[in-house]
N, C-alpha and C. Protein backbone atom coordinates (compact mmCIF):
# COMPACT_ATOMS: atom_id res chain seq x y z
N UNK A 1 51.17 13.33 -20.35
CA UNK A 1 50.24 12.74 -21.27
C UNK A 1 48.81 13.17 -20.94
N UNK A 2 48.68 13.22 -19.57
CA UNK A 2 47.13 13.68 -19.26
C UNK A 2 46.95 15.42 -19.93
N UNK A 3 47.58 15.91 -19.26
CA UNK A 3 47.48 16.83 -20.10
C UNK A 3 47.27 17.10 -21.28
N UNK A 4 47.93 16.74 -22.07
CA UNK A 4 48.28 16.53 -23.72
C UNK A 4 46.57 16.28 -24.16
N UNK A 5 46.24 15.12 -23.38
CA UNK A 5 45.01 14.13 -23.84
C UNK A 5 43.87 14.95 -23.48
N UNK A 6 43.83 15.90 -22.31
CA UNK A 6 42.49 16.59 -22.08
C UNK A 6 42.41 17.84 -23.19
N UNK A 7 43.47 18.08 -23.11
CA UNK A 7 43.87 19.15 -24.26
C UNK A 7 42.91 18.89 -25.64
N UNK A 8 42.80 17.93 -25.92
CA UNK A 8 42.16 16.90 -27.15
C UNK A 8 40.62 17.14 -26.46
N UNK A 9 40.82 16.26 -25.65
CA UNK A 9 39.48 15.90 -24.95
C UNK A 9 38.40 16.94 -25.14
N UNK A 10 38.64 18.19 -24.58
CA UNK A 10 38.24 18.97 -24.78
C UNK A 10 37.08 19.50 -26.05
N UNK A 11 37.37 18.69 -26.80
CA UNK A 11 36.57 19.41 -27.94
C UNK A 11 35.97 17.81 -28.54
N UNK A 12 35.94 17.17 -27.79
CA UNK A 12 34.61 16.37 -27.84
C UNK A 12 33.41 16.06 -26.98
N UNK A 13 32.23 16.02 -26.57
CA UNK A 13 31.27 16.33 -25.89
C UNK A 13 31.45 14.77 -25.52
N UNK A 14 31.39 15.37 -23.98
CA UNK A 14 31.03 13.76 -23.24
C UNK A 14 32.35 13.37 -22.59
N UNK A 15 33.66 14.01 -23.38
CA UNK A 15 34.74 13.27 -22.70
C UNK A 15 35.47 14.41 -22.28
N UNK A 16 35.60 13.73 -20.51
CA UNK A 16 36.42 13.98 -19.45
C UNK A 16 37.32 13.45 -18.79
N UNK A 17 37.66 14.28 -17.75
CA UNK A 17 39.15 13.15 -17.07
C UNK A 17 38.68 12.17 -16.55
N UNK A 18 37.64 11.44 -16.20
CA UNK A 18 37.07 10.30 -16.05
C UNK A 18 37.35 9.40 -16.98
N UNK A 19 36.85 9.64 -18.60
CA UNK A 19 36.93 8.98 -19.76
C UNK A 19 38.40 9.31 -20.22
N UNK A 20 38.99 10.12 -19.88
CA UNK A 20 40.44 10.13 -20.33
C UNK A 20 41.35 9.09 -19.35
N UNK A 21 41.14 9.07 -18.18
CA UNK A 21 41.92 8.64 -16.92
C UNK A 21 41.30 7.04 -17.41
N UNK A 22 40.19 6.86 -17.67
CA UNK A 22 39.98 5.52 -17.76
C UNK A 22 41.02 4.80 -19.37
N UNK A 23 40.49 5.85 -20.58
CA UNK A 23 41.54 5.36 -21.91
C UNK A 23 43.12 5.03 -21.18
N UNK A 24 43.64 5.97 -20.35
CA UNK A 24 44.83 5.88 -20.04
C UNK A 24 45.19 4.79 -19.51
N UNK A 25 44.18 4.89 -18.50
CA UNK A 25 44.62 3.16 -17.85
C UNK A 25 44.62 1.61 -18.39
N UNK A 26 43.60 1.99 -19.43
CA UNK A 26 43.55 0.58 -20.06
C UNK A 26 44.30 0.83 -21.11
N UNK A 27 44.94 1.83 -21.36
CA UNK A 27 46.42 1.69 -22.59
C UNK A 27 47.66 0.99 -21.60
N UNK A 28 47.26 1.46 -20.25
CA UNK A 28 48.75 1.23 -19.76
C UNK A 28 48.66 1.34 -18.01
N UNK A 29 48.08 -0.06 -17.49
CA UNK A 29 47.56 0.08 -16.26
C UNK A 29 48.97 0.26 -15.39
N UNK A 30 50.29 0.10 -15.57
CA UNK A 30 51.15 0.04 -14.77
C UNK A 30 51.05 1.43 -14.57
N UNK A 31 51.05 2.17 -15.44
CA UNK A 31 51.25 3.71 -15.21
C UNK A 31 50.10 4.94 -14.69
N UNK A 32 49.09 4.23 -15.81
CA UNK A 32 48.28 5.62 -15.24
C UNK A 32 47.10 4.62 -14.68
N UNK A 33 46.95 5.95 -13.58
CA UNK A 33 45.43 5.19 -12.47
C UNK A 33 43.81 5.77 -13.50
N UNK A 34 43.16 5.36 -13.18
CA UNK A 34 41.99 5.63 -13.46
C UNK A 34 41.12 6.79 -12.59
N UNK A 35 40.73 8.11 -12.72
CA UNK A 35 40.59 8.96 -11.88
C UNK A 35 39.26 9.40 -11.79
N UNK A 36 38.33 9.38 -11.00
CA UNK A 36 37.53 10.08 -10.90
C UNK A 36 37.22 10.56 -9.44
N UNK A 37 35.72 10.30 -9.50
CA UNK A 37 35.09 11.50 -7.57
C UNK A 37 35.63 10.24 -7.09
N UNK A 38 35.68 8.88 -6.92
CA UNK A 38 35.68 8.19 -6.31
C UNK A 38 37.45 7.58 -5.46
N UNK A 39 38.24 7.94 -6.11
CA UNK A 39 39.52 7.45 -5.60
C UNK A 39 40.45 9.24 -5.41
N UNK A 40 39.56 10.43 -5.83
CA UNK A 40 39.58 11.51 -5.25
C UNK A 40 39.32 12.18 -4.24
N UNK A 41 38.27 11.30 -3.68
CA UNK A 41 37.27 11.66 -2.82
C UNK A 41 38.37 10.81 -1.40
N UNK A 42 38.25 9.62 -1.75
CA UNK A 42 39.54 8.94 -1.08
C UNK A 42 41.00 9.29 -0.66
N UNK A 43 41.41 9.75 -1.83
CA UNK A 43 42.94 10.47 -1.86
C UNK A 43 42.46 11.58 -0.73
N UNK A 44 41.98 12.31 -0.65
CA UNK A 44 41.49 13.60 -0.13
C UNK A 44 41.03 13.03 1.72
N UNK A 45 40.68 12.12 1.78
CA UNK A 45 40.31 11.37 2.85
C UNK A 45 41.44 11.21 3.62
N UNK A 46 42.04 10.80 3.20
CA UNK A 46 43.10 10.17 3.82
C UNK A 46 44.43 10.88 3.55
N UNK A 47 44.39 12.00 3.21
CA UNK A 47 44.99 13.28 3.38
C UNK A 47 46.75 12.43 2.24
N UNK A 48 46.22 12.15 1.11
CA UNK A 48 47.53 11.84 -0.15
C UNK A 48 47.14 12.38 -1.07
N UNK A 49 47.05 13.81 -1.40
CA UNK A 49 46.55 14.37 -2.56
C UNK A 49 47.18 14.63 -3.62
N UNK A 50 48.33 13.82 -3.37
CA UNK A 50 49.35 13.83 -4.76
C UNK A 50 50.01 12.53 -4.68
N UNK A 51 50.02 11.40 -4.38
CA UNK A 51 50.80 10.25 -4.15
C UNK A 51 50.46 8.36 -4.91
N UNK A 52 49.84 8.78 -5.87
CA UNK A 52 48.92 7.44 -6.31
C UNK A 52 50.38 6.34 -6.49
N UNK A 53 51.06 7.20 -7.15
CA UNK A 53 52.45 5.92 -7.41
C UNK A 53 53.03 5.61 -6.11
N UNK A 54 53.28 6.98 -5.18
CA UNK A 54 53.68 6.29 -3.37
C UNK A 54 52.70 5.63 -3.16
N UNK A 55 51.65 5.33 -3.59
CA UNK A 55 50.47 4.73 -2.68
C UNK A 55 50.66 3.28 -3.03
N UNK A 56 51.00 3.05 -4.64
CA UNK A 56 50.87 1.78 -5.28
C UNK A 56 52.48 0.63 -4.91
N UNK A 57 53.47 1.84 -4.50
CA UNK A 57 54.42 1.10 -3.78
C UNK A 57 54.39 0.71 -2.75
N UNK A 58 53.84 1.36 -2.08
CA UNK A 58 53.17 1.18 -0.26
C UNK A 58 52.70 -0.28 -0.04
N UNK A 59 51.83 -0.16 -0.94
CA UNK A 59 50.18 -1.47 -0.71
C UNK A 59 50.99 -2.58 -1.50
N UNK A 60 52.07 -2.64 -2.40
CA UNK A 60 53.06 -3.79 -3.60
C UNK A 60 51.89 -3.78 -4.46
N UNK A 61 51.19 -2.63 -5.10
CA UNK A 61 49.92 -3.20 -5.92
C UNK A 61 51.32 -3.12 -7.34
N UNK A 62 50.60 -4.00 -8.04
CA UNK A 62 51.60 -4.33 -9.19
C UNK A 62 51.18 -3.00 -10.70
N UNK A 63 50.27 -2.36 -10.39
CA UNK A 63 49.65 -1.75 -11.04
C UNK A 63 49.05 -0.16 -10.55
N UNK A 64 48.75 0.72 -11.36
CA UNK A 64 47.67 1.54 -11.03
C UNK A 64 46.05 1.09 -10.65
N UNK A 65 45.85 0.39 -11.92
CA UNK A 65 44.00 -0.04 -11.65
C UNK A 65 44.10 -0.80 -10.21
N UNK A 66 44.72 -1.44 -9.69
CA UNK A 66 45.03 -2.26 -8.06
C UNK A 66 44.80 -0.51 -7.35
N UNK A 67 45.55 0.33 -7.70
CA UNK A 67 45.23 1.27 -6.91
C UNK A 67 43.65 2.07 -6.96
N UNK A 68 43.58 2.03 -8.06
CA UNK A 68 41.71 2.28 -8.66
C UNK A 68 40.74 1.67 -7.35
N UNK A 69 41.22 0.23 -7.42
CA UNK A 69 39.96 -0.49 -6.46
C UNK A 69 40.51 -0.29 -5.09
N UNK A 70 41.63 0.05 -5.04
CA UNK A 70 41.72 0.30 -3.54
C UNK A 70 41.07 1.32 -2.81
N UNK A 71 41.01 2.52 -3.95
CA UNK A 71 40.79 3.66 -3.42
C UNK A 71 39.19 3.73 -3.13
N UNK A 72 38.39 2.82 -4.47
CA UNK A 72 37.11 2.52 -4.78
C UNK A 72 36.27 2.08 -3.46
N UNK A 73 37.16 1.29 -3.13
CA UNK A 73 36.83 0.41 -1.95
C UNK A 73 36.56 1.37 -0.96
N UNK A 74 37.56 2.48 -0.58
CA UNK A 74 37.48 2.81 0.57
C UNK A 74 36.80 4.19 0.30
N UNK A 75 36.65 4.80 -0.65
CA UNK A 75 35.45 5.42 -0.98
C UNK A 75 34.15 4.99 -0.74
N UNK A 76 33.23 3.75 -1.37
CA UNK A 76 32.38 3.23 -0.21
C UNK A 76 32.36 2.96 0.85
N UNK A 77 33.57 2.94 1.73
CA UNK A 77 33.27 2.38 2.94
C UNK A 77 33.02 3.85 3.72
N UNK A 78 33.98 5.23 2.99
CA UNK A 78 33.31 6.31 3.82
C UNK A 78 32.17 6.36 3.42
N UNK A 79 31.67 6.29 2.35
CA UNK A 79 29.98 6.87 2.07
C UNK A 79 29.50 6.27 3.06
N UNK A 80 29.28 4.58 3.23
CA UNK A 80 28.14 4.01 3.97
C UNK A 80 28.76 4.19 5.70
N UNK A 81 29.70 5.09 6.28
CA UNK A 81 30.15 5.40 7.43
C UNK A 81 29.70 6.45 7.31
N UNK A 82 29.45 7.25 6.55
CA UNK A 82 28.61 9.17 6.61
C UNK A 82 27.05 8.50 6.64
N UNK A 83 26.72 7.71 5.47
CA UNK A 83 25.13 7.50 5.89
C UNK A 83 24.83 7.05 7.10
N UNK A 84 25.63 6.08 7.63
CA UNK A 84 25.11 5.69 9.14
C UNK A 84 25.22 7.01 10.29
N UNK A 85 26.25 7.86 9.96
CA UNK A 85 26.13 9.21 10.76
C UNK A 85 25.24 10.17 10.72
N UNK A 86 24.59 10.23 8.93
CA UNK A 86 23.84 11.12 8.86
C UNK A 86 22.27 10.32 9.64
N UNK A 87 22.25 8.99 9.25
CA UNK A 87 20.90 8.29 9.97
C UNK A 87 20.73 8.32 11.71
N UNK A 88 21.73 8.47 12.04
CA UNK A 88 21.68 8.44 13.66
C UNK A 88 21.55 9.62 14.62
């Protein structure tokens, strides 16, 4: 479906897999996560660069968006752990 949908996407100004990943999720939070730098940046962190549904069985999140804020979460917590590295 993501596919399919960027495919579209494409030829309207402004919308990306951000704004696609977000339509998706709020059509259908069990399934699709919400994607952007932020739960990418995370995935990539913590070395699961393909696993959002292993991830959402892991944690019992009942949902994708549960996986959204998880990842959200720990995306800020590296930023403000790099700023305190880069400040010191």
């Amino acid at each position: 479906m993501f596919d399919e949908g960027l495919r579209f996407a494409k030829h309207v100004k402004g919308i990306g897999p951000n704004v696609l990943t977000e339509a998706m999720h709020t059509w259908n939070p069990a399934r699709y996560a919400a994607m952007n730098k932020n739960p990418l940046t995370s995935l990539k962190e913590l070395g699961f660069p393909e696993v959002i549904t292993d991830l959402a069985g892991w944690c019992g999140f009942q949902s994708l968006g549960q996986v959204d804020q998880f990842l959200n979460y720990v995306y800020w917590k590296l930023k403000k752990r790099q700023k305190k590295k880069t400040a010191a």
